[in-house]
PDB file of N, CA and C in Angstrom:
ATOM      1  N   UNK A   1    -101.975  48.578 -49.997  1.00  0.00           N
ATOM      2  CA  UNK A   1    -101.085  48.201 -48.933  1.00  0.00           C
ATOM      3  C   UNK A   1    -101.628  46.996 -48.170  1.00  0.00           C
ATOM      4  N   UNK A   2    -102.853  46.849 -47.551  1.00  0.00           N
ATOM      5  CA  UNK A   2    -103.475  45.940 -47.350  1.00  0.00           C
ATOM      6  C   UNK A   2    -103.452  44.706 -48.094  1.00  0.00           C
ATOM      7  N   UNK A   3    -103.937  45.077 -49.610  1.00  0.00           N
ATOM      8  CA  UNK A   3    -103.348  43.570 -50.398  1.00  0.00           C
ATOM      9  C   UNK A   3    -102.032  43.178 -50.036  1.00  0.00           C
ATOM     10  N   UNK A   4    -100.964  43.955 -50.143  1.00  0.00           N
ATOM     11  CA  UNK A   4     -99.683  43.652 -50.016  1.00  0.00           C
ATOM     12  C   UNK A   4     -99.260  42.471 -48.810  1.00  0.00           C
ATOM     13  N   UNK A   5     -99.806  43.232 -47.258  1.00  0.00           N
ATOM     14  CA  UNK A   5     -99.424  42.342 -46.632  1.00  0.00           C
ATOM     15  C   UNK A   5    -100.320  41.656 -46.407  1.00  0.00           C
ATOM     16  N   UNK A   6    -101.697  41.214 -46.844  1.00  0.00           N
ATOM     17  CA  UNK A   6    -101.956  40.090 -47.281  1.00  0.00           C
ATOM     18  C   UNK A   6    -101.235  38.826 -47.266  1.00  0.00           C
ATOM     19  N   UNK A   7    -100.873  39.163 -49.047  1.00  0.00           N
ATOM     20  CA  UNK A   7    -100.519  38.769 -49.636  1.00  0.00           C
ATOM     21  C   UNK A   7     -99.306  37.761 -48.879  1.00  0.00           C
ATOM     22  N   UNK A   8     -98.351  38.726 -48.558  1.00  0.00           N
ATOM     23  CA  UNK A   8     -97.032  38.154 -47.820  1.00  0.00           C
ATOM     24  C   UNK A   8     -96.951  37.331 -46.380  1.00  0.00           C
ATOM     25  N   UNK A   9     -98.783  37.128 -45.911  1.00  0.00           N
ATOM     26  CA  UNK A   9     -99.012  36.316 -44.959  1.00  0.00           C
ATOM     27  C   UNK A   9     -99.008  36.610 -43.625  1.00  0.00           C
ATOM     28  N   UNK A  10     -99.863  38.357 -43.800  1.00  0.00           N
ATOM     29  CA  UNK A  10    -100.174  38.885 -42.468  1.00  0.00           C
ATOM     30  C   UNK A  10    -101.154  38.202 -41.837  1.00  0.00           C
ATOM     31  N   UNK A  11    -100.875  38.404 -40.923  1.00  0.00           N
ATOM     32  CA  UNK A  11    -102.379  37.694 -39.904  1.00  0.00           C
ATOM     33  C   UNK A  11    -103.256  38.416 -39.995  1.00  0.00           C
ATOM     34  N   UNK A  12    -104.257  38.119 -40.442  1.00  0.00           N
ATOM     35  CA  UNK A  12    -105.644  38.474 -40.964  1.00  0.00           C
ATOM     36  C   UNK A  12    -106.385  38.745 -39.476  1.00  0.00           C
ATOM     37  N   UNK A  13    -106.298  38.491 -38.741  1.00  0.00           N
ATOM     38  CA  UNK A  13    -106.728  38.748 -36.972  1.00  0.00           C
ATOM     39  C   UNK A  13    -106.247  38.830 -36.013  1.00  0.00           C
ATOM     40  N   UNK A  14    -105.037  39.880 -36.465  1.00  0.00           N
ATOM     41  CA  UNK A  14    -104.059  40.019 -35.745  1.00  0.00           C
ATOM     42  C   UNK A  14    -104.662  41.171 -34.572  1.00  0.00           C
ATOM     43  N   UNK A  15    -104.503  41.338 -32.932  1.00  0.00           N
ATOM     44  CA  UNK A  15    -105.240  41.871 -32.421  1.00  0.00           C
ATOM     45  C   UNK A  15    -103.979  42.554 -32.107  1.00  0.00           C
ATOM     46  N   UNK A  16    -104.665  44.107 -31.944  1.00  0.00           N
ATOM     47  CA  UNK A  16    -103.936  45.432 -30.868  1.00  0.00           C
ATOM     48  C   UNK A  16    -104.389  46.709 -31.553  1.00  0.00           C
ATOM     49  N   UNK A  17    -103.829  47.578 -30.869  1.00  0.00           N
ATOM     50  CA  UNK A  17    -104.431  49.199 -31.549  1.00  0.00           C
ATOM     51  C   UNK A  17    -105.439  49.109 -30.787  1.00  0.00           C
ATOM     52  N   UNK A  18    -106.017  50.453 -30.964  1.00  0.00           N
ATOM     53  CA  UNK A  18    -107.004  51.217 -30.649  1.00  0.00           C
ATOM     54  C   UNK A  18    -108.501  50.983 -30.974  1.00  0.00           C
ATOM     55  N   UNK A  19    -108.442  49.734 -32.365  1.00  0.00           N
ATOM     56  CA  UNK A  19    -109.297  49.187 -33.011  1.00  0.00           C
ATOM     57  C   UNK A  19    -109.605  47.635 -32.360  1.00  0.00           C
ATOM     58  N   UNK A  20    -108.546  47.289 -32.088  1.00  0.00           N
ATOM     59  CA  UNK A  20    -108.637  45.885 -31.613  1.00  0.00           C
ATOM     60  C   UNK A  20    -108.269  45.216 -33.072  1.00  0.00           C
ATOM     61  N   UNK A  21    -108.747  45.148 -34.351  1.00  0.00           N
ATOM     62  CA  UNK A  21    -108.245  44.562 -35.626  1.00  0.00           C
ATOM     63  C   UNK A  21    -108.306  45.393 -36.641  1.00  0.00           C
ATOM     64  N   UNK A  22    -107.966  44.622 -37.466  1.00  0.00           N
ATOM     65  CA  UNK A  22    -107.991  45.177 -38.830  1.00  0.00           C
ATOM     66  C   UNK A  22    -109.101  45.290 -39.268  1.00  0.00           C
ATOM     67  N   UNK A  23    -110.398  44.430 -39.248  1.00  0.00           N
ATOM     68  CA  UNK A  23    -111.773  44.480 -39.801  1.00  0.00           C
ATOM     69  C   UNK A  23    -112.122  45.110 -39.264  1.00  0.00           C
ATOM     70  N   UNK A  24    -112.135  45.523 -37.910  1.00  0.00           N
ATOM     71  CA  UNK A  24    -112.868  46.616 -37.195  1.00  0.00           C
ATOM     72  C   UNK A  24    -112.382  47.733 -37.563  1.00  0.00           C
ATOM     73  N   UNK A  25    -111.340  48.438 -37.471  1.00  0.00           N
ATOM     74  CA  UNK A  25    -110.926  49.152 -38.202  1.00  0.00           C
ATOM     75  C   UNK A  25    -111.517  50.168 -39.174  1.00  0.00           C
ATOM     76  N   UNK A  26    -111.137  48.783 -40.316  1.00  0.00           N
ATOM     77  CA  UNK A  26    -111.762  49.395 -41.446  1.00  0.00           C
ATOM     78  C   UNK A  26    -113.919  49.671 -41.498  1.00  0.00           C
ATOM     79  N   UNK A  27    -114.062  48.665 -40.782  1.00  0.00           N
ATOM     80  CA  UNK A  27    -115.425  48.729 -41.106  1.00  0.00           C
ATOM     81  C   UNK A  27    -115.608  50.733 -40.327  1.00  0.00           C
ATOM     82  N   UNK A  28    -115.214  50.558 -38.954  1.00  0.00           N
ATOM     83  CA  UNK A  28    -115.446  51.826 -38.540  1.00  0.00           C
ATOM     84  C   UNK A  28    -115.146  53.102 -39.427  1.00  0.00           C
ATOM     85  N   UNK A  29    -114.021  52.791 -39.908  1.00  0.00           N
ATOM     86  CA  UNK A  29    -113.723  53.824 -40.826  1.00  0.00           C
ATOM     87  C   UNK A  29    -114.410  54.344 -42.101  1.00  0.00           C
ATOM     88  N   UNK A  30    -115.282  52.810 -42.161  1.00  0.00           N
ATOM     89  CA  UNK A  30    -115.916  53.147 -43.961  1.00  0.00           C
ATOM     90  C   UNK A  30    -115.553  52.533 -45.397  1.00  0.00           C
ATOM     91  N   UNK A  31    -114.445  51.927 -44.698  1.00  0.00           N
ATOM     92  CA  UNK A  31    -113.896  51.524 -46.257  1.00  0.00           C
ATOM     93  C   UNK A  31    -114.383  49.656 -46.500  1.00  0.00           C
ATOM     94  N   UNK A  32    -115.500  49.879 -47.340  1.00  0.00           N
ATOM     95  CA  UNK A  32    -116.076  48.639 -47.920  1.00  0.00           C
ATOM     96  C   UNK A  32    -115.087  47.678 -48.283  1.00  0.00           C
ATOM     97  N   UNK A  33    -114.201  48.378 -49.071  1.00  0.00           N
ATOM     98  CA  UNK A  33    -113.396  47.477 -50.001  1.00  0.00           C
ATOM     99  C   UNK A  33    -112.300  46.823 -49.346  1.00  0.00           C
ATOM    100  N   UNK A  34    -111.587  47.436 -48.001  1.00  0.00           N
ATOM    101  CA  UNK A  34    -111.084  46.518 -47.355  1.00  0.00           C
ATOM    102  C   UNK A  34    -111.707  45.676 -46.506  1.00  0.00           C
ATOM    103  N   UNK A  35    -112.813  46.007 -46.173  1.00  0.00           N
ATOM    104  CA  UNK A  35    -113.961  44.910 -45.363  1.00  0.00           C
ATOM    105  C   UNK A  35    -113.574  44.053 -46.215  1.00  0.00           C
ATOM    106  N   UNK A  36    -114.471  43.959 -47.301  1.00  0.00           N
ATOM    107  CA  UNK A  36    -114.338  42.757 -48.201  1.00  0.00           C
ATOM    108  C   UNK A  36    -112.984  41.940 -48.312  1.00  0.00           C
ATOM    109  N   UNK A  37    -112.058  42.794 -48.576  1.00  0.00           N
ATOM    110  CA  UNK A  37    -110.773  41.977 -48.684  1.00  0.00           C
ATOM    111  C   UNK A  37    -110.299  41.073 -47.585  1.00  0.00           C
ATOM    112  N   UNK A  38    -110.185  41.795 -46.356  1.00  0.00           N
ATOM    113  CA  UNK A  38    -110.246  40.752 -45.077  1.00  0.00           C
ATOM    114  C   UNK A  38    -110.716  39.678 -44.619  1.00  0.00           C
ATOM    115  N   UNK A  39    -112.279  40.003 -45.348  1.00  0.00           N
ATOM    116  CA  UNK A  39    -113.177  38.606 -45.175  1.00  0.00           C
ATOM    117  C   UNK A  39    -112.909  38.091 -46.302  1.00  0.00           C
ATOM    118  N   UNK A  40    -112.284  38.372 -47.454  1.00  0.00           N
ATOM    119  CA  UNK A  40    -111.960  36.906 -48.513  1.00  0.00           C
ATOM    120  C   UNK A  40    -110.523  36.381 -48.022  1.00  0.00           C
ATOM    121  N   UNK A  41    -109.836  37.220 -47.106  1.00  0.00           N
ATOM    122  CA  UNK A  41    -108.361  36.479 -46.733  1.00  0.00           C
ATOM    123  C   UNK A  41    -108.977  35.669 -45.225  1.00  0.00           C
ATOM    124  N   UNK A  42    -110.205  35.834 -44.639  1.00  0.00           N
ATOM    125  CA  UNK A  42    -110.596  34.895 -44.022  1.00  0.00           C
ATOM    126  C   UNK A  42    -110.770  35.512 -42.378  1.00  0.00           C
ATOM    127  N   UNK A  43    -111.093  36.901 -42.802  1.00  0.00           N
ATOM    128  CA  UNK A  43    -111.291  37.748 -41.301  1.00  0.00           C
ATOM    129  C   UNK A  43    -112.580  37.025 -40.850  1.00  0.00           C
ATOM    130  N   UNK A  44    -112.527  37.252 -39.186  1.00  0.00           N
ATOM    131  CA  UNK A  44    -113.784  36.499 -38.336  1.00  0.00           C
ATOM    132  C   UNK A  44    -114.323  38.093 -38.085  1.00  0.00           C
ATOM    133  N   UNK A  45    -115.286  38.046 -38.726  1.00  0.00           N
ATOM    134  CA  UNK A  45    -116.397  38.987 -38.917  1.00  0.00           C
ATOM    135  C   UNK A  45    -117.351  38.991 -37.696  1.00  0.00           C
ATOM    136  N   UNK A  46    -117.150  38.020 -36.778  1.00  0.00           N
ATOM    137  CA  UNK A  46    -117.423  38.516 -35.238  1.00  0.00           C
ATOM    138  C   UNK A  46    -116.870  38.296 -33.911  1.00  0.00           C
ATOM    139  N   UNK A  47    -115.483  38.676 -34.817  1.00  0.00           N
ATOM    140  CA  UNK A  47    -114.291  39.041 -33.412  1.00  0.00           C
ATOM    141  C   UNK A  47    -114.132  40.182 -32.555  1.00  0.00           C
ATOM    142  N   UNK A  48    -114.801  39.797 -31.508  1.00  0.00           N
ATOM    143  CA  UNK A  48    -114.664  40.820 -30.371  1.00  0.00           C
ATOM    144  C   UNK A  48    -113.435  41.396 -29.996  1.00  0.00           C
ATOM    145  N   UNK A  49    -113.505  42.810 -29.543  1.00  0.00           N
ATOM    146  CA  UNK A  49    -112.631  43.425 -29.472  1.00  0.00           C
ATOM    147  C   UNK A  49    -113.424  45.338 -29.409  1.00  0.00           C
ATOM    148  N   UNK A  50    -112.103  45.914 -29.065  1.00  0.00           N
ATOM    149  CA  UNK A  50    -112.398  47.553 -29.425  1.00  0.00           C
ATOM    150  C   UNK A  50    -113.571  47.722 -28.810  1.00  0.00           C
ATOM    151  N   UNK A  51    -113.558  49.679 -28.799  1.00  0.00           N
ATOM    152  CA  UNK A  51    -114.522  50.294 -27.574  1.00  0.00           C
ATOM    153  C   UNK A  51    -115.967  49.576 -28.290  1.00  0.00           C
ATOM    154  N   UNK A  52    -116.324  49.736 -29.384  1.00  0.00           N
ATOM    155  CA  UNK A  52    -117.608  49.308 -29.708  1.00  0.00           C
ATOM    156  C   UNK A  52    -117.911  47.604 -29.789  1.00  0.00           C
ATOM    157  N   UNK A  53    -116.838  46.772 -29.266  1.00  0.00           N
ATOM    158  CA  UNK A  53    -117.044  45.310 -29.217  1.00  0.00           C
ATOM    159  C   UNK A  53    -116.754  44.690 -30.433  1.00  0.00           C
ATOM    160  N   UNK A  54    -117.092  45.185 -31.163  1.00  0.00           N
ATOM    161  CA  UNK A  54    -117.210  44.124 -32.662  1.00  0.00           C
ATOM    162  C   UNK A  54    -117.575  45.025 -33.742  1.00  0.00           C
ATOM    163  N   UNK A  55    -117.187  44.416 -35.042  1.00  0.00           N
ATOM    164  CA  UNK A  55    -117.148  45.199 -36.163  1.00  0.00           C
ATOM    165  C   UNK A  55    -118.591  45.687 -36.618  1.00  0.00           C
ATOM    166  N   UNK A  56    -119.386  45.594 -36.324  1.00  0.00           N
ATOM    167  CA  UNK A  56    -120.906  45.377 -36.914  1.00  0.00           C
ATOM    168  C   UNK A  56    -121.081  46.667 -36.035  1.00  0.00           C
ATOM    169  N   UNK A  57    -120.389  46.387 -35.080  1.00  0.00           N
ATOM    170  CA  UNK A  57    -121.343  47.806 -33.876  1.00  0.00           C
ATOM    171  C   UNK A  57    -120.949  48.669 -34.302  1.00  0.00           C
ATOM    172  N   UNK A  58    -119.061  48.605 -34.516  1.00  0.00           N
ATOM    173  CA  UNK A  58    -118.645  50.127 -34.637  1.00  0.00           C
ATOM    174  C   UNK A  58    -119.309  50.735 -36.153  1.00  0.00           C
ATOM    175  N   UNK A  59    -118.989  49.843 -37.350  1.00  0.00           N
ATOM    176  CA  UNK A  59    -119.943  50.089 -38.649  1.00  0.00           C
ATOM    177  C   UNK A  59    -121.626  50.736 -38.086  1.00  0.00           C
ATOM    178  N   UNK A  60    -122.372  49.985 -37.581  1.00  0.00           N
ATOM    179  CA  UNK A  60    -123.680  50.949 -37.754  1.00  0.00           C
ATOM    180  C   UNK A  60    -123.450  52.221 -36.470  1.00  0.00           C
ATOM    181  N   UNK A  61    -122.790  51.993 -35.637  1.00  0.00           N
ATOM    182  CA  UNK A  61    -123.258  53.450 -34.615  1.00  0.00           C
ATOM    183  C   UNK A  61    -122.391  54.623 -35.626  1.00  0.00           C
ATOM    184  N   UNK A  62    -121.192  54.278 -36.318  1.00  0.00           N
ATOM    185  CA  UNK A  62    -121.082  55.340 -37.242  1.00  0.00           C
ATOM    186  C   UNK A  62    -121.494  55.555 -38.599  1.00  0.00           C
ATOM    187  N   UNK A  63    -122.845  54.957 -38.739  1.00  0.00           N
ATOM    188  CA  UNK A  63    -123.635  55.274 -40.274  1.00  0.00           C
ATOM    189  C   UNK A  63    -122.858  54.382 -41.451  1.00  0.00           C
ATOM    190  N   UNK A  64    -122.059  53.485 -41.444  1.00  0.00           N
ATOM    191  CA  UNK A  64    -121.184  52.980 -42.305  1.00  0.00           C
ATOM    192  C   UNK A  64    -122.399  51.952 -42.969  1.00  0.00           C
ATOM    193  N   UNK A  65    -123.373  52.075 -43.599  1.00  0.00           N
ATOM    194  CA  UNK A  65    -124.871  51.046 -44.025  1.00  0.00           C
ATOM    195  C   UNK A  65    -123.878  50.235 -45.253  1.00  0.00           C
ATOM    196  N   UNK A  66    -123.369  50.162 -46.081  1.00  0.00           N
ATOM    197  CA  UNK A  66    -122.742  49.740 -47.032  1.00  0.00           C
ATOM    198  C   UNK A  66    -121.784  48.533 -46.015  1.00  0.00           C
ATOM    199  N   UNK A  67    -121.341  48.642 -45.357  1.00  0.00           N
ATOM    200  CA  UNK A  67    -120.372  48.175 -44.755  1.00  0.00           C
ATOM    201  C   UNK A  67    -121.268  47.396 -43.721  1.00  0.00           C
ATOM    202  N   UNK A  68    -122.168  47.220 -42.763  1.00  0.00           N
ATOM    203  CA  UNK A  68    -123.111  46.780 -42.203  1.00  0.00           C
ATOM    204  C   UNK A  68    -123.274  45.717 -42.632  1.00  0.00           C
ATOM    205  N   UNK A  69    -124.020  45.983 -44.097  1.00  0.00           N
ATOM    206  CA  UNK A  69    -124.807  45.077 -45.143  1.00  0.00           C
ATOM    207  C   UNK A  69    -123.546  43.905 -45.548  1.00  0.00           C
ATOM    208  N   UNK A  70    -122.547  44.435 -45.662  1.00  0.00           N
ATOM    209  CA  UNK A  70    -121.479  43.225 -45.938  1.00  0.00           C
ATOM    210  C   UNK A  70    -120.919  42.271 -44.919  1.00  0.00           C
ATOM    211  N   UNK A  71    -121.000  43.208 -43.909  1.00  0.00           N
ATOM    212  CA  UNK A  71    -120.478  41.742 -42.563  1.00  0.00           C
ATOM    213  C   UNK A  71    -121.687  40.890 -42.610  1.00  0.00           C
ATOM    214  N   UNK A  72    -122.803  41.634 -42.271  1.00  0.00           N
ATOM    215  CA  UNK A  72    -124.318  40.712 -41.945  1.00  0.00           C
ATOM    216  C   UNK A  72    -124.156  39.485 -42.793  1.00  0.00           C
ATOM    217  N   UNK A  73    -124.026  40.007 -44.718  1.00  0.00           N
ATOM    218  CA  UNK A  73    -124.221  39.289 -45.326  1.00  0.00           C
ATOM    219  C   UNK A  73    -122.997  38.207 -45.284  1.00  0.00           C
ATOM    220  N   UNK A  74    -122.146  38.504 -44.859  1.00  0.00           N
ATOM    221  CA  UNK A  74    -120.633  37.218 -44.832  1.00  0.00           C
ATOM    222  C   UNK A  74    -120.937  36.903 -43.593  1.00  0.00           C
ATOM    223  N   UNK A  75    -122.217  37.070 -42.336  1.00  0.00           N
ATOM    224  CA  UNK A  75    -122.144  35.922 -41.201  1.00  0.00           C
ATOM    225  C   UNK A  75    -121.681  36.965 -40.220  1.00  0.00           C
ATOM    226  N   UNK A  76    -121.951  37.746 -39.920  1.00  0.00           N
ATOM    227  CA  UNK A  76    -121.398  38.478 -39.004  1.00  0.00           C
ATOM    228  C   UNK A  76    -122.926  38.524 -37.587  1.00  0.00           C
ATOM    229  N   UNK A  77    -123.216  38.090 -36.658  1.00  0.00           N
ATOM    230  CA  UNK A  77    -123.856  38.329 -35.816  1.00  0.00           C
ATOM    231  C   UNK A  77    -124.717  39.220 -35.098  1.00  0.00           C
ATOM    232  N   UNK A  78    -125.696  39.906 -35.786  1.00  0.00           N
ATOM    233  CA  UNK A  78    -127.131  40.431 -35.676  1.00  0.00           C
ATOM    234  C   UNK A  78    -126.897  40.703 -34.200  1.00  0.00           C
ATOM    235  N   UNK A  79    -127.250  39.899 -33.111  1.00  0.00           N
ATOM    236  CA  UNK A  79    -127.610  39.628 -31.705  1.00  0.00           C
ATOM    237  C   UNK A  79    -126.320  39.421 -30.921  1.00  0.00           C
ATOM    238  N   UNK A  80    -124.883  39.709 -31.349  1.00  0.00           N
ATOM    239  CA  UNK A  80    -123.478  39.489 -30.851  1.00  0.00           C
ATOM    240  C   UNK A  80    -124.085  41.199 -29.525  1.00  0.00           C
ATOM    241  N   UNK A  81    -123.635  40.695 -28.604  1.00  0.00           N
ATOM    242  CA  UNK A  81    -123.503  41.700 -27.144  1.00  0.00           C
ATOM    243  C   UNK A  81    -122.272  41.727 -26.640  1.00  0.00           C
ATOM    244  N   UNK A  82    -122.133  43.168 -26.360  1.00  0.00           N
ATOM    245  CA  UNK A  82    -120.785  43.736 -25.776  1.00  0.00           C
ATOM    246  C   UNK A  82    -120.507  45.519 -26.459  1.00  0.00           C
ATOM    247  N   UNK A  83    -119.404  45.478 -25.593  1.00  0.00           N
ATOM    248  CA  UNK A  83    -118.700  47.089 -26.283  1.00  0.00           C
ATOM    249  C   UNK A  83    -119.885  48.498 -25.913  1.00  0.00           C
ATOM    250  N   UNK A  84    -119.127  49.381 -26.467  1.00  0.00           N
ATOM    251  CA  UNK A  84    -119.771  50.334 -25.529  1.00  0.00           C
ATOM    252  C   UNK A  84    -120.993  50.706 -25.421  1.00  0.00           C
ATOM    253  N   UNK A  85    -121.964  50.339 -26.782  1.00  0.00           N
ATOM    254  CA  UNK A  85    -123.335  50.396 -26.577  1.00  0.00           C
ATOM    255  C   UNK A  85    -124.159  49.040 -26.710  1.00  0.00           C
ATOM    256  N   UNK A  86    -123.782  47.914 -26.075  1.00  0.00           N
ATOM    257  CA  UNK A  86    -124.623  46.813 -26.095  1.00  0.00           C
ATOM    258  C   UNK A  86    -124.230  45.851 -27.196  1.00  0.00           C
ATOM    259  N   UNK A  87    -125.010  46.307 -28.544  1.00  0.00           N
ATOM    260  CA  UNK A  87    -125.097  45.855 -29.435  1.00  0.00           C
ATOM    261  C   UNK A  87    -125.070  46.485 -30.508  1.00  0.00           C
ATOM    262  N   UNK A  88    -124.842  45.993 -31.507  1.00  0.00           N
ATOM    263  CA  UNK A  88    -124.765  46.799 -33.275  1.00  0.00           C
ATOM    264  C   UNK A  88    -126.466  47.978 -33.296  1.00  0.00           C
ATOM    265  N   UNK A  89    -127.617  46.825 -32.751  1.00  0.00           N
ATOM    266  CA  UNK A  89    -129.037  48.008 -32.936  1.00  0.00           C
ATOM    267  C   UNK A  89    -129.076  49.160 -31.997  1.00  0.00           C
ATOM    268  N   UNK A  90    -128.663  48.675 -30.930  1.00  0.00           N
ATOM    269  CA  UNK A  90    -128.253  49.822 -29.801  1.00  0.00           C
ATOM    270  C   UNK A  90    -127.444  50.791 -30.370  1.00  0.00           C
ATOM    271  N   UNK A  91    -126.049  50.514 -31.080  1.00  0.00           N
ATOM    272  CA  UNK A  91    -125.385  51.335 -31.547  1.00  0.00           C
ATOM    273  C   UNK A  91    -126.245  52.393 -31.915  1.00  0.00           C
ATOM    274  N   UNK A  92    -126.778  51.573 -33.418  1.00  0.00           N
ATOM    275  CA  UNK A  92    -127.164  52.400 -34.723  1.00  0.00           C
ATOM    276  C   UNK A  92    -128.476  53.249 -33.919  1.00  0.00           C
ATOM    277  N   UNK A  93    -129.151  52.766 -33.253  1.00  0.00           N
ATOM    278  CA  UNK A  93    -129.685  54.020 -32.391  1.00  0.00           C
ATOM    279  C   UNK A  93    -129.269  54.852 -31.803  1.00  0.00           C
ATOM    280  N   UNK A  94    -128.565  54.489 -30.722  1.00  0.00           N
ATOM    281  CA  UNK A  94    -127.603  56.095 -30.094  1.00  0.00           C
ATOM    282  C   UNK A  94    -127.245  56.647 -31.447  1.00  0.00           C
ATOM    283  N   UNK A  95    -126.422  56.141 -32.481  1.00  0.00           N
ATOM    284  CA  UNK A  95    -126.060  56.793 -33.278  1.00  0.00           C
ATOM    285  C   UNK A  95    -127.089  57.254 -34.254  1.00  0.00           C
ATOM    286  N   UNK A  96    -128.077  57.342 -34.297  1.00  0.00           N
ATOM    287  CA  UNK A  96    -129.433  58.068 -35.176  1.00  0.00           C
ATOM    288  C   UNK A  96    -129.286  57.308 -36.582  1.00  0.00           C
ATOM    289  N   UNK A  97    -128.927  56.114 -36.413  1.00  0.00           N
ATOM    290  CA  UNK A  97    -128.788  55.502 -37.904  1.00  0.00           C
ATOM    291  C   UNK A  97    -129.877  54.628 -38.123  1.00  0.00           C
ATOM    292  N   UNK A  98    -131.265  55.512 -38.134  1.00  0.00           N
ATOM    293  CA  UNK A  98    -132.331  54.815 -38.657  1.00  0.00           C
ATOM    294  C   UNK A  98    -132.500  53.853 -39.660  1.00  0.00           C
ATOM    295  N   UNK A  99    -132.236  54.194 -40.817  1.00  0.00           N
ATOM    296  CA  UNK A  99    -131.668  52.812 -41.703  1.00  0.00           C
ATOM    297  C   UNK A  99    -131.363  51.649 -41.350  1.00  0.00           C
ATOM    298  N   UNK A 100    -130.376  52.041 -40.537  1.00  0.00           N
ATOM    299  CA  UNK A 100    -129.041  50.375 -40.390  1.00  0.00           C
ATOM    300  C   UNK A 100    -129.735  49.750 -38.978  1.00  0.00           C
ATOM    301  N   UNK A 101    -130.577  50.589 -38.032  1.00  0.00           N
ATOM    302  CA  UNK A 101    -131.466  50.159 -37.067  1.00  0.00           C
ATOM    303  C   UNK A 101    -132.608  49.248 -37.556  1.00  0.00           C
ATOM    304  N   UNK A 102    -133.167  49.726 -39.022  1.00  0.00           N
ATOM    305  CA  UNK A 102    -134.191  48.763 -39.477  1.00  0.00           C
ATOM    306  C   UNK A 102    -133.664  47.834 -40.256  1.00  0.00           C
ATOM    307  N   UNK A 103    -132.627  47.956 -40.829  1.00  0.00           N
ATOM    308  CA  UNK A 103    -132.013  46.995 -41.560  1.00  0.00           C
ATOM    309  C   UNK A 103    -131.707  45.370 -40.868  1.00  0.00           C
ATOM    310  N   UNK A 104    -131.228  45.748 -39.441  1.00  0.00           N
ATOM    311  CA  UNK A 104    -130.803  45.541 -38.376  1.00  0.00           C
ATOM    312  C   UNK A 104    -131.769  44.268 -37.407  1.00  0.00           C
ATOM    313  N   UNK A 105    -132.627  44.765 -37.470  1.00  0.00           N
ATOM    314  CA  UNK A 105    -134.796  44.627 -37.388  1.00  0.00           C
ATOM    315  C   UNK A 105    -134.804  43.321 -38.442  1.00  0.00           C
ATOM    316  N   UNK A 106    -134.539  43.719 -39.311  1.00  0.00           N
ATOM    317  CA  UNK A 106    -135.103  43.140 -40.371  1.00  0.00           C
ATOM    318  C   UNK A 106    -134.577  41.681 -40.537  1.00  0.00           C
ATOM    319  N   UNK A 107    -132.830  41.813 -40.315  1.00  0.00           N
ATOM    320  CA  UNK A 107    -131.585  40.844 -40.133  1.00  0.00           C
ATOM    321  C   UNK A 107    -132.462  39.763 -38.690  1.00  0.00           C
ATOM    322  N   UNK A 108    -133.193  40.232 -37.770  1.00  0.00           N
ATOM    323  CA  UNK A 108    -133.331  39.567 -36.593  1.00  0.00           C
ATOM    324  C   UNK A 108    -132.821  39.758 -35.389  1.00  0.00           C
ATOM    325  N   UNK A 109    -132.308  41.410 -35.418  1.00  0.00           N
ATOM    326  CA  UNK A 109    -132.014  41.658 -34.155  1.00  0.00           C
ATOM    327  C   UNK A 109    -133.039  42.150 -33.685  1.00  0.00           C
TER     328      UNK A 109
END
């Protein structure tokens, strides 16, 4: 469905909902494969928005490491501040996501 309206020339950063976008969204939710798709139709992988600020935060404070690893790696902002816990490392700490906290470390936050 996502390809679909894609395809037909949805706005790829279109803001509202509960999410604030579509990349946030999905990253919170887990699903890799529409991460990816968004950022090849040309999603801004550090568009603020939603309770956790940005897609990176809501991905690690809910354990989403697969999904983390793909914004970081398409440019997504390590050190971006805002939303409800600070930052993406802040997140992944409140959220006990040791992993994506060192991963996180490692990226240069």
């Amino acid at each position: 469905m996502v390809s679909l309206l894609l395809e037909e020339g949805a706005n790829v950063d279109a803001e509202g909902g509960p999410y604030g976008n579509a990349l946030y969204a999905a990253a919170y939710e887990g699903h890799k494969a529409t991460v990816k798709l968004l950022i090849e139709y040309g999603a801004d992988v550090n568009a603020l928005g939603g309770e956790y600020g940005c897609a990176l935060q809501a991905a690690a404070v809910k354990g989403n490491d697969a999904v983390v690893e793909l914004l970081v790696r398409y440019g997504a902002d390590v050190n971006v501040t805002g939303g409800k816990h600070g930052s993406a490392l802040q997140g992944a700490i409140i959220g006990k996501q040791e992993a994506i906290a060192e991963f996180l470390i490692e990226m240069g936050a």
